[in-house]
C-alpha atoms as a PDB file:
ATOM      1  CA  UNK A   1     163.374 165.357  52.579  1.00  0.00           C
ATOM      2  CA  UNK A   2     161.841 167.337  55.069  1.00  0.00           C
ATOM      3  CA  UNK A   3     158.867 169.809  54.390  1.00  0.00           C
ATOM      4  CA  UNK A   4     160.294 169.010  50.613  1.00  0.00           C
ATOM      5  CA  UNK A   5     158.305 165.972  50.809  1.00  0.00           C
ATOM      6  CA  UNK A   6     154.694 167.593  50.233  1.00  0.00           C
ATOM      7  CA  UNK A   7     156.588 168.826  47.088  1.00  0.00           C
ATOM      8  CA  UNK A   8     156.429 164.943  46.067  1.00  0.00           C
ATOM      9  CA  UNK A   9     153.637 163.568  44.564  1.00  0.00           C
ATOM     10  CA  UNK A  10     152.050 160.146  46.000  1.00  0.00           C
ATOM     11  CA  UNK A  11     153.415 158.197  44.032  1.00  0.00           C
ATOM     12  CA  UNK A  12     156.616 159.145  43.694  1.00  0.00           C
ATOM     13  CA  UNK A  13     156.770 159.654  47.875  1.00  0.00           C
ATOM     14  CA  UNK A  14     155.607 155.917  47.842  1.00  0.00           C
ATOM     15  CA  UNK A  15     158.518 154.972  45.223  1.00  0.00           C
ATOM     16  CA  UNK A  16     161.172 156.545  47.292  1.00  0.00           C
ATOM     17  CA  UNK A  17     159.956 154.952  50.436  1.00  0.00           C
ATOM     18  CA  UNK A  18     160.006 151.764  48.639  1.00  0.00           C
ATOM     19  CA  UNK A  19     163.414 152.321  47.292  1.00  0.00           C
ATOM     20  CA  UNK A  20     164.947 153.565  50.046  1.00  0.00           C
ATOM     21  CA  UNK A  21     164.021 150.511  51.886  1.00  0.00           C
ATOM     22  CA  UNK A  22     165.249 148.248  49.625  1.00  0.00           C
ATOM     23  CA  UNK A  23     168.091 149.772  49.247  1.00  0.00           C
ATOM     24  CA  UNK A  24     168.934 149.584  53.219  1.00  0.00           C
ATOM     25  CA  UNK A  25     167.799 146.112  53.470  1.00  0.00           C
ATOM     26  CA  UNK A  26     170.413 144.812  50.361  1.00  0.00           C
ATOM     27  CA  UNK A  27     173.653 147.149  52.226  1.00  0.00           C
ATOM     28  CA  UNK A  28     172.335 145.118  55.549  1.00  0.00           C
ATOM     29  CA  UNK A  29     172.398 141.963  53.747  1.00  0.00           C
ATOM     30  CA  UNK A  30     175.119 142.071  50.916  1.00  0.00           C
ATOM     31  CA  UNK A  31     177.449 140.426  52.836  1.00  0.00           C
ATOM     32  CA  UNK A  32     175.236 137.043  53.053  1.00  0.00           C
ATOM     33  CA  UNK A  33     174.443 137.244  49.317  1.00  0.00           C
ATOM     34  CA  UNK A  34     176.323 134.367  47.030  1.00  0.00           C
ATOM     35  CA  UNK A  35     179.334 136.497  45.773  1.00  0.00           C
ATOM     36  CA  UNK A  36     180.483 136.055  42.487  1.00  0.00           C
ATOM     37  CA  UNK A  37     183.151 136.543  39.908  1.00  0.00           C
ATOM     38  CA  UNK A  38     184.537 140.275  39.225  1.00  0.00           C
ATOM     39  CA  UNK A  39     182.441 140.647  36.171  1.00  0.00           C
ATOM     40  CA  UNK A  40     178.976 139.995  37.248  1.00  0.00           C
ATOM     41  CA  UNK A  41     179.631 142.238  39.700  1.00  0.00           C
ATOM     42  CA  UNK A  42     180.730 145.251  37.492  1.00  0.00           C
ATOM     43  CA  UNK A  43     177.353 144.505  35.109  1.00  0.00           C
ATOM     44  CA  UNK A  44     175.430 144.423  38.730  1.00  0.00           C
ATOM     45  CA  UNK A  45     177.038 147.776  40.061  1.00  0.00           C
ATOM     46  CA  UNK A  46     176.365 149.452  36.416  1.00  0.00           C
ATOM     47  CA  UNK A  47     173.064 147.891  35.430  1.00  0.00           C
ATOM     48  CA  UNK A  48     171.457 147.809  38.846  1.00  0.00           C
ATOM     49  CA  UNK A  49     172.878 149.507  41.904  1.00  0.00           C
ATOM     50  CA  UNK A  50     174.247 151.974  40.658  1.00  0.00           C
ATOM     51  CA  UNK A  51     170.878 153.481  38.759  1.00  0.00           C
ATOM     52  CA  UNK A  52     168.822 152.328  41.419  1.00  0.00           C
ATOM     53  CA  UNK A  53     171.220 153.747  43.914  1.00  0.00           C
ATOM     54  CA  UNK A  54     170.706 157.372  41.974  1.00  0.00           C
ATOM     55  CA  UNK A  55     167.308 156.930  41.061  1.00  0.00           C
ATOM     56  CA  UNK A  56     166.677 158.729  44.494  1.00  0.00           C
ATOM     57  CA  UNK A  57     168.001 161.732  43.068  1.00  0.00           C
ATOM     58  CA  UNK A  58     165.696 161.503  40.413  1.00  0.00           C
ATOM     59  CA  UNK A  59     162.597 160.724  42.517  1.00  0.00           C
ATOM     60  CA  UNK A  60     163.252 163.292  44.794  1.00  0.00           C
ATOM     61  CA  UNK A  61     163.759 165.756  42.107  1.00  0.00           C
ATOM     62  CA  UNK A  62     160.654 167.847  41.920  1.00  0.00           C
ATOM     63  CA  UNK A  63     161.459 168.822  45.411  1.00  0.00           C
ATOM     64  CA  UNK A  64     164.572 170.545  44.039  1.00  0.00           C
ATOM     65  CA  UNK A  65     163.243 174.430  44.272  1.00  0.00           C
ATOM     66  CA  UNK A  66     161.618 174.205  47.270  1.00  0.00           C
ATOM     67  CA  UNK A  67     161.858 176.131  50.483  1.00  0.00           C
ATOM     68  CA  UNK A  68     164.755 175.282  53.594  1.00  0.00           C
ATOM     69  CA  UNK A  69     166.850 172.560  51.509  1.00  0.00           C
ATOM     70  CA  UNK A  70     169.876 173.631  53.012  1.00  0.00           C
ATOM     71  CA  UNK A  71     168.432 173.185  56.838  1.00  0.00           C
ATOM     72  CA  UNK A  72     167.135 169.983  55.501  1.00  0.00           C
ATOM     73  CA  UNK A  73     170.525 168.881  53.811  1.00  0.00           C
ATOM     74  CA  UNK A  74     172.334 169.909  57.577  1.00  0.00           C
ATOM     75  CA  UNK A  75     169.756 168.247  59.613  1.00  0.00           C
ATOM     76  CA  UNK A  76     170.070 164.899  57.348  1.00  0.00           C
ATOM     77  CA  UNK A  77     174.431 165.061  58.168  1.00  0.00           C
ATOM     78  CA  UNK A  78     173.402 165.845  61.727  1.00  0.00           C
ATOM     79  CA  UNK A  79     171.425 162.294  61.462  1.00  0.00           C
ATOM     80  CA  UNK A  80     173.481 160.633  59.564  1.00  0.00           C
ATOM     81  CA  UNK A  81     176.678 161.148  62.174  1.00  0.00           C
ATOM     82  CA  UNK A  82     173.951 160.178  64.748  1.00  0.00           C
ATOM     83  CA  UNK A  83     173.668 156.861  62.714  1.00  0.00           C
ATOM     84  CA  UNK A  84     177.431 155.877  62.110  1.00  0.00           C
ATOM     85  CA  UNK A  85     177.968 156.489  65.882  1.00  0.00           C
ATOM     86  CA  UNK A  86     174.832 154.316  66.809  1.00  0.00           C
ATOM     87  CA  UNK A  87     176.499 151.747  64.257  1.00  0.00           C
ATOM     88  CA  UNK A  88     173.588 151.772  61.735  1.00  0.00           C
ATOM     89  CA  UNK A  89     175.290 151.385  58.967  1.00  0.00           C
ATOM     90  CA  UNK A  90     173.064 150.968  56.231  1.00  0.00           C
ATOM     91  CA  UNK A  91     170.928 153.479  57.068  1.00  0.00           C
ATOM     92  CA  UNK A  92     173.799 156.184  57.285  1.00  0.00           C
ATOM     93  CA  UNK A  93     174.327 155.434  54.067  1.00  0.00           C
ATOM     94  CA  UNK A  94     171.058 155.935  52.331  1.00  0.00           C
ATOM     95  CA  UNK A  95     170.585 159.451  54.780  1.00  0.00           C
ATOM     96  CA  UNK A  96     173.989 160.230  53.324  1.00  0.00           C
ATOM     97  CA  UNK A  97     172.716 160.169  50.277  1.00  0.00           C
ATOM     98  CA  UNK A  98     170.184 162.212  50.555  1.00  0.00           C
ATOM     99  CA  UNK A  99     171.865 164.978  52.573  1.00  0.00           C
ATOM    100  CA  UNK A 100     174.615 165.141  49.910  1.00  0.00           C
ATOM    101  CA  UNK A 101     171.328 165.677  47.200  1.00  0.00           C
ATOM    102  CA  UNK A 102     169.657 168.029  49.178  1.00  0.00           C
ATOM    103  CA  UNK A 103     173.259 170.137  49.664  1.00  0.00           C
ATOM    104  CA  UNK A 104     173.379 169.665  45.467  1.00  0.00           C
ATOM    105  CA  UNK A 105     169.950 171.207  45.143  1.00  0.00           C
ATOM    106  CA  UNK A 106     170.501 173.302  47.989  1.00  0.00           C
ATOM    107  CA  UNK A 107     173.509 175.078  46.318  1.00  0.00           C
ATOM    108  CA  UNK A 108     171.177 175.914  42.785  1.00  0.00           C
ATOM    109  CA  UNK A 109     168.636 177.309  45.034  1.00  0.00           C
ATOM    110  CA  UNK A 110     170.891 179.894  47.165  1.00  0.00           C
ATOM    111  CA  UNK A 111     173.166 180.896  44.126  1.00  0.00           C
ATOM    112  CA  UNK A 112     170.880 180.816  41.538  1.00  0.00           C
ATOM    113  CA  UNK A 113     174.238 180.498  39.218  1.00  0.00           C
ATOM    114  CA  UNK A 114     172.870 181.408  35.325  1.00  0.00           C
ATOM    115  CA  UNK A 115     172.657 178.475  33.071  1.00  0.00           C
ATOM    116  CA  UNK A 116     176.484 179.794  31.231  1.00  0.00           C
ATOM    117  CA  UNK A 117     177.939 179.507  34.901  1.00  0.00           C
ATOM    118  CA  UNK A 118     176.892 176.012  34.998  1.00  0.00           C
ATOM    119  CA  UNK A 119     177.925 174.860  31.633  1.00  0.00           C
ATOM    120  CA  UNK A 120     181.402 176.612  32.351  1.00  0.00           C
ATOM    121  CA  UNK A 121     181.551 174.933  36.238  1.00  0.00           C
ATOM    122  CA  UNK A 122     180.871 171.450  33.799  1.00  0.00           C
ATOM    123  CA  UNK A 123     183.687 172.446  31.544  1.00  0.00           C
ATOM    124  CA  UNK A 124     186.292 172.864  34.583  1.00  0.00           C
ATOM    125  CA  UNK A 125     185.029 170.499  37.354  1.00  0.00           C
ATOM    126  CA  UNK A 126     186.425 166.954  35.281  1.00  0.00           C
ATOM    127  CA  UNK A 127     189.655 168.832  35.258  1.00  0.00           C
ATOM    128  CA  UNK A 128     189.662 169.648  38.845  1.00  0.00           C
ATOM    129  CA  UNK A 129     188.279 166.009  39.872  1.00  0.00           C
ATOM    130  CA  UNK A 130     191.074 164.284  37.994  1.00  0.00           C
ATOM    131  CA  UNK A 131     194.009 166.196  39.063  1.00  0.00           C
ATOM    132  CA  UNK A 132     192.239 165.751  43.266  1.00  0.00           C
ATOM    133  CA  UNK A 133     192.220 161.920  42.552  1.00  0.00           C
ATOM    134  CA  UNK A 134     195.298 161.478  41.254  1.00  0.00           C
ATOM    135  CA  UNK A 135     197.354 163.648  42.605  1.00  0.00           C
ATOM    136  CA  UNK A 136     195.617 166.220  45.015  1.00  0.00           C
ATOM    137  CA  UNK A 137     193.539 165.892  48.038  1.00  0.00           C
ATOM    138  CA  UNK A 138     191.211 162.616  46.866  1.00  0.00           C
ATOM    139  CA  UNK A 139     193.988 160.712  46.345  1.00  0.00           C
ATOM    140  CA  UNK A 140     195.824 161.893  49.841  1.00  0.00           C
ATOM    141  CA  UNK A 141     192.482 160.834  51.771  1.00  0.00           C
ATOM    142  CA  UNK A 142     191.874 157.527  49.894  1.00  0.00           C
ATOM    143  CA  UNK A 143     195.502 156.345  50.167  1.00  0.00           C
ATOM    144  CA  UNK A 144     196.248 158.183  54.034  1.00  0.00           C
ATOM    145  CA  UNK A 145     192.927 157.932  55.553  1.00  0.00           C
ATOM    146  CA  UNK A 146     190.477 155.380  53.712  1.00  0.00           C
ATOM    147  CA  UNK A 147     188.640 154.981  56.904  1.00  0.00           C
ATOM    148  CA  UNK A 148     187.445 159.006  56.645  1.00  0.00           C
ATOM    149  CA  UNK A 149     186.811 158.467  52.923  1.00  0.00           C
ATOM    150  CA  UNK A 150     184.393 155.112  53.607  1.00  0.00           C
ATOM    151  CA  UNK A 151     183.048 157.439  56.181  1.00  0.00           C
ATOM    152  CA  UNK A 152     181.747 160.481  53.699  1.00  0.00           C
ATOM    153  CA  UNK A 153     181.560 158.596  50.758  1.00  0.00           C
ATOM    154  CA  UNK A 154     178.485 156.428  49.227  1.00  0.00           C
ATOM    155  CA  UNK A 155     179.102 152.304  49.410  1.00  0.00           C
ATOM    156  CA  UNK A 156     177.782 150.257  46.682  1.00  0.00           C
ATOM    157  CA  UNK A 157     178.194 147.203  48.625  1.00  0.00           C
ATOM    158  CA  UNK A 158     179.604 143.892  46.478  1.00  0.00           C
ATOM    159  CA  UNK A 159     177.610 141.102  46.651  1.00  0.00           C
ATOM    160  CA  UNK A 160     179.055 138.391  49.409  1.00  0.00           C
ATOM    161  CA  UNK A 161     181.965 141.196  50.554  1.00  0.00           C
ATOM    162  CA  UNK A 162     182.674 144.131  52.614  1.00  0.00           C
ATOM    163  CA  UNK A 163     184.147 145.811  49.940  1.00  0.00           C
ATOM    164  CA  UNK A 164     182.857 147.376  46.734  1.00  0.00           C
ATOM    165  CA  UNK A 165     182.773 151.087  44.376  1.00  0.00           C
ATOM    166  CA  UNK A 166     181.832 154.181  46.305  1.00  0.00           C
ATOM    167  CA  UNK A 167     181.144 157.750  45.712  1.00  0.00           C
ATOM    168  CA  UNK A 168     182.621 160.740  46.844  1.00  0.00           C
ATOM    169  CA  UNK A 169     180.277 163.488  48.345  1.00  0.00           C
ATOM    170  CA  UNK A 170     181.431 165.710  45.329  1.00  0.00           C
ATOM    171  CA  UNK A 171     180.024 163.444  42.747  1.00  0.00           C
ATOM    172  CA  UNK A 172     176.609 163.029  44.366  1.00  0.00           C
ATOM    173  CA  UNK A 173     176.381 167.032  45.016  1.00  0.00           C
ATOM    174  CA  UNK A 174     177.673 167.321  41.540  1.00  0.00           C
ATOM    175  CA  UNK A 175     174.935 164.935  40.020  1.00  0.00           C
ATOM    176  CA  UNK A 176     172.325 166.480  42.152  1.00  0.00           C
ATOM    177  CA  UNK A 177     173.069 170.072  41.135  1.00  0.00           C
ATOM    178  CA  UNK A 178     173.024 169.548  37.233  1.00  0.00           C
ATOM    179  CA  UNK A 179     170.024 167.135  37.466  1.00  0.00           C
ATOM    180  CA  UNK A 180     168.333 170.068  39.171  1.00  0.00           C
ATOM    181  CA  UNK A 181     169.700 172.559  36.752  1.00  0.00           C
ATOM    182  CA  UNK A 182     168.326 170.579  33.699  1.00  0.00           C
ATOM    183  CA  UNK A 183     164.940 170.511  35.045  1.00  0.00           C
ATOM    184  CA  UNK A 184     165.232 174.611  36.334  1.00  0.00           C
ATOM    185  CA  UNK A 185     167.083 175.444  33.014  1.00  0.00           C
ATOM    186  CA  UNK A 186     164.100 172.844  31.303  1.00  0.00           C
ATOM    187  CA  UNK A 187     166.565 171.048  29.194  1.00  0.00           C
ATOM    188  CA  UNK A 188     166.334 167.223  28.690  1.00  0.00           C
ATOM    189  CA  UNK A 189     166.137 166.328  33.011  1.00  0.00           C
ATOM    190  CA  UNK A 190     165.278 162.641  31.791  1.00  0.00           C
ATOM    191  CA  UNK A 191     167.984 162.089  29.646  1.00  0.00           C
ATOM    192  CA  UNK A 192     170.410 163.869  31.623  1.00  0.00           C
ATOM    193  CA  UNK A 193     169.814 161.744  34.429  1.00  0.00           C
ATOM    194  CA  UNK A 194     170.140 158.528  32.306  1.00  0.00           C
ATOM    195  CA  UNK A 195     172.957 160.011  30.684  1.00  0.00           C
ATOM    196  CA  UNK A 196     175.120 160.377  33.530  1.00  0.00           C
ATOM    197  CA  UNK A 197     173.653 157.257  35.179  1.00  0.00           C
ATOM    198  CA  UNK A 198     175.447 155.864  31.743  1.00  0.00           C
ATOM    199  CA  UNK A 199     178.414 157.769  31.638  1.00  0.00           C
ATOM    200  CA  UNK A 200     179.098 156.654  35.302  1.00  0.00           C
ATOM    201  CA  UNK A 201     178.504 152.838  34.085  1.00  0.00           C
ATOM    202  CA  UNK A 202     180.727 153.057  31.824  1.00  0.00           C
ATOM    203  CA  UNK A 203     183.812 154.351  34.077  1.00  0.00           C
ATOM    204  CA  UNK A 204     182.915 151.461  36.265  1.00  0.00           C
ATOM    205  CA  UNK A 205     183.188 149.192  33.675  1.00  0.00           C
ATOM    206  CA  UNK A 206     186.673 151.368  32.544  1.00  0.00           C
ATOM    207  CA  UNK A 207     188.414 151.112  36.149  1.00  0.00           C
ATOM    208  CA  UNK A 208     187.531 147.236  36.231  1.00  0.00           C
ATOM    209  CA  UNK A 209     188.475 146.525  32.989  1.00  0.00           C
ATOM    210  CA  UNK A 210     191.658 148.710  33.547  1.00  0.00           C
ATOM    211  CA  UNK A 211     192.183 146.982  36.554  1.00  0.00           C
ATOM    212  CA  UNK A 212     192.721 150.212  38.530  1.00  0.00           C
ATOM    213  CA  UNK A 213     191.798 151.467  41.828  1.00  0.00           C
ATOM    214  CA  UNK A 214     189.204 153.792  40.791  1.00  0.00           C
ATOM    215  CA  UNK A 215     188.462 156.322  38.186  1.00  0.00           C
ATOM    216  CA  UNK A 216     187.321 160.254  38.870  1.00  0.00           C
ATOM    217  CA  UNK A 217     183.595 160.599  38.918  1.00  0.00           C
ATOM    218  CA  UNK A 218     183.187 163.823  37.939  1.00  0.00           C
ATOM    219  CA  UNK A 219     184.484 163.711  34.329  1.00  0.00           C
ATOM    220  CA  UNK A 220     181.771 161.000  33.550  1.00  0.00           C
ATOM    221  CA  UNK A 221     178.713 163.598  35.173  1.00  0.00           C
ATOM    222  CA  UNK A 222     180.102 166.606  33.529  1.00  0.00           C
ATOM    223  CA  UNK A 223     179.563 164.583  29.977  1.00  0.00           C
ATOM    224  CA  UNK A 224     176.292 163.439  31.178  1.00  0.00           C
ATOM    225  CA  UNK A 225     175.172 166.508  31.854  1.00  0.00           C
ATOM    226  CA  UNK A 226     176.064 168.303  28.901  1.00  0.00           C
ATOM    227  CA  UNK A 227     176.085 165.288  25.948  1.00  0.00           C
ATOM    228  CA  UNK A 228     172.332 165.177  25.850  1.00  0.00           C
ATOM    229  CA  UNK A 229     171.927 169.079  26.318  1.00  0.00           C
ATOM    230  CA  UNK A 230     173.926 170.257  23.921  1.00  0.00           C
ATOM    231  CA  UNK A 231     172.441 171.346  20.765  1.00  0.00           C
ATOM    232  CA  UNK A 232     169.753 173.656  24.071  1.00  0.00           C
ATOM    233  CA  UNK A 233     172.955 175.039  25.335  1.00  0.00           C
ATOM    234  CA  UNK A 234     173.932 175.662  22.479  1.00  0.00           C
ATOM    235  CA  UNK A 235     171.143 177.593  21.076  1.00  0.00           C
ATOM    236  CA  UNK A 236     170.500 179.255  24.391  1.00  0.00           C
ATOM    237  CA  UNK A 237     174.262 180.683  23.782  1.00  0.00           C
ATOM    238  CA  UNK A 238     173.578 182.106  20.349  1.00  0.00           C
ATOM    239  CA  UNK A 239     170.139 183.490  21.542  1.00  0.00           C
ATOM    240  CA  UNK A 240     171.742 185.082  24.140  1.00  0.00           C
ATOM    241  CA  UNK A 241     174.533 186.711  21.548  1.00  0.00           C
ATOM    242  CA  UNK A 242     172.221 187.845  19.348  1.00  0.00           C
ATOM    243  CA  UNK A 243     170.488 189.765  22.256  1.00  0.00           C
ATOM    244  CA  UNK A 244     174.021 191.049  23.271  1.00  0.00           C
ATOM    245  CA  UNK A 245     173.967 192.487  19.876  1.00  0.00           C
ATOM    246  CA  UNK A 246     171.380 194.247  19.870  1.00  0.00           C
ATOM    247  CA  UNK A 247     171.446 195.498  22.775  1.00  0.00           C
ATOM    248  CA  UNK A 248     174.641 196.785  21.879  1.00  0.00           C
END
């Protein structure tokens, strides 16, 4: 990501580059791949894409505080409209990706929002998300204009067809920005990440299963966020009381 990059060690700059490439050469090729029946495709997209998919946000994660990440994040949509035009699919999607991630830690950075702002932002945001996809301006674009939502949004490609679960730039900004803010805030930044790579499996697995056109993203990263945090925040919030107190 930019000057970010010497934030990276080697070997996690060599892990990215490896993933990244893989994960351009499989959206290339999905649609040659043997398809297969709904289900093994909902345990691939949970149990494989998907965490490998935002694994980059995790191995580009130490890179979250550093310098110009919002120049970065505008240069990599700058590229990645460059891309779709030139018709290069698969790689617009992966530099979509990381634009929307470097936006996400971008936003920490410049607003430096207090840990109680965040928790608060996780509280609302579900609430917010599910009312846009049902009902608000999600739903509107998905239904009126699906060809600007397959535009901004992240493909996980199905296996053998064109179609297949996406992302909305929201969610990846979203999942970016808390990741970040449980390493910053040093909470649990491993378990968060697993826990919303989970908590986004399992909505996956809820919208197939469910049989319904998709789910809302956010709701599922909120919980991730703050399931495996909790008794911190928690703590942090009576520390901070008590120092209210006396202060007082």
């Amino acid at each position: 990501m930019g000057g970010a990059a010497a934030v990276l060690s080697r070997r996690r700059t060599l892990a990215l580059a490896a993933l990244l490439a893989a994960l351009v050469l499989y959206d290339a090729g999905a649609d040659v791949l043997p398809s297969s029946a709904q289900p093994w495709d909902v345990a691939f997209f949970a149990i494989v894409l998907v965490p490998a998919t935002l694994g980059v946000v995790w191995l580009v994660l130490p890179a979250a505080r550093a310098r110009g990440l919002l120049v970065v994040g505008l240069a990599l949509v700058a590229l990645s409209v460059l891309l779709h035009l030139a018709g290069l699919d698969a790689l617009f999607n992966v530099t979509k990706l990381l634009a929307l991630v470097a936006l996400g830690f971008a936003f920490l950075v410049i607003l430096e929002p207090p840990l109680g702002v965040l928790v608060l932002i996780a509280a609302i945001v579900p609430w917010v998300d599910a009312y846009s996809v049902w009902r608000g301006p999600t739903n509107v674009v998905v239904n009126e204009h699906p060809g600007l939502f397959d535009r901004i949004s992240i493909a996980f490609r199905e296996p053998g067809e064109d179609a297949g679960a996406r992302l909305g730039p929201p969610d990846v900004v979203f999942f970016a920005l808390f990741l970040a803010a449980a390493q910053h805030f040093r909470l649990r930044p491993g378990w968060t990440f697993l826990s919303m790579v989970a908590c986004l499996a399992l909505t996956l697995v809820s919208t197939a299963a469910l049989d319904l056109s998709g789910l809302p993203a956010l709701p599922a990263i909120s919980l991730g966020f703050l399931l495996p945090n909790a008794d911190l925040l928690w703590r942090r919030w009576r520390e901070w009381r008590v120092s209210e107190a006396r202060a007082g």
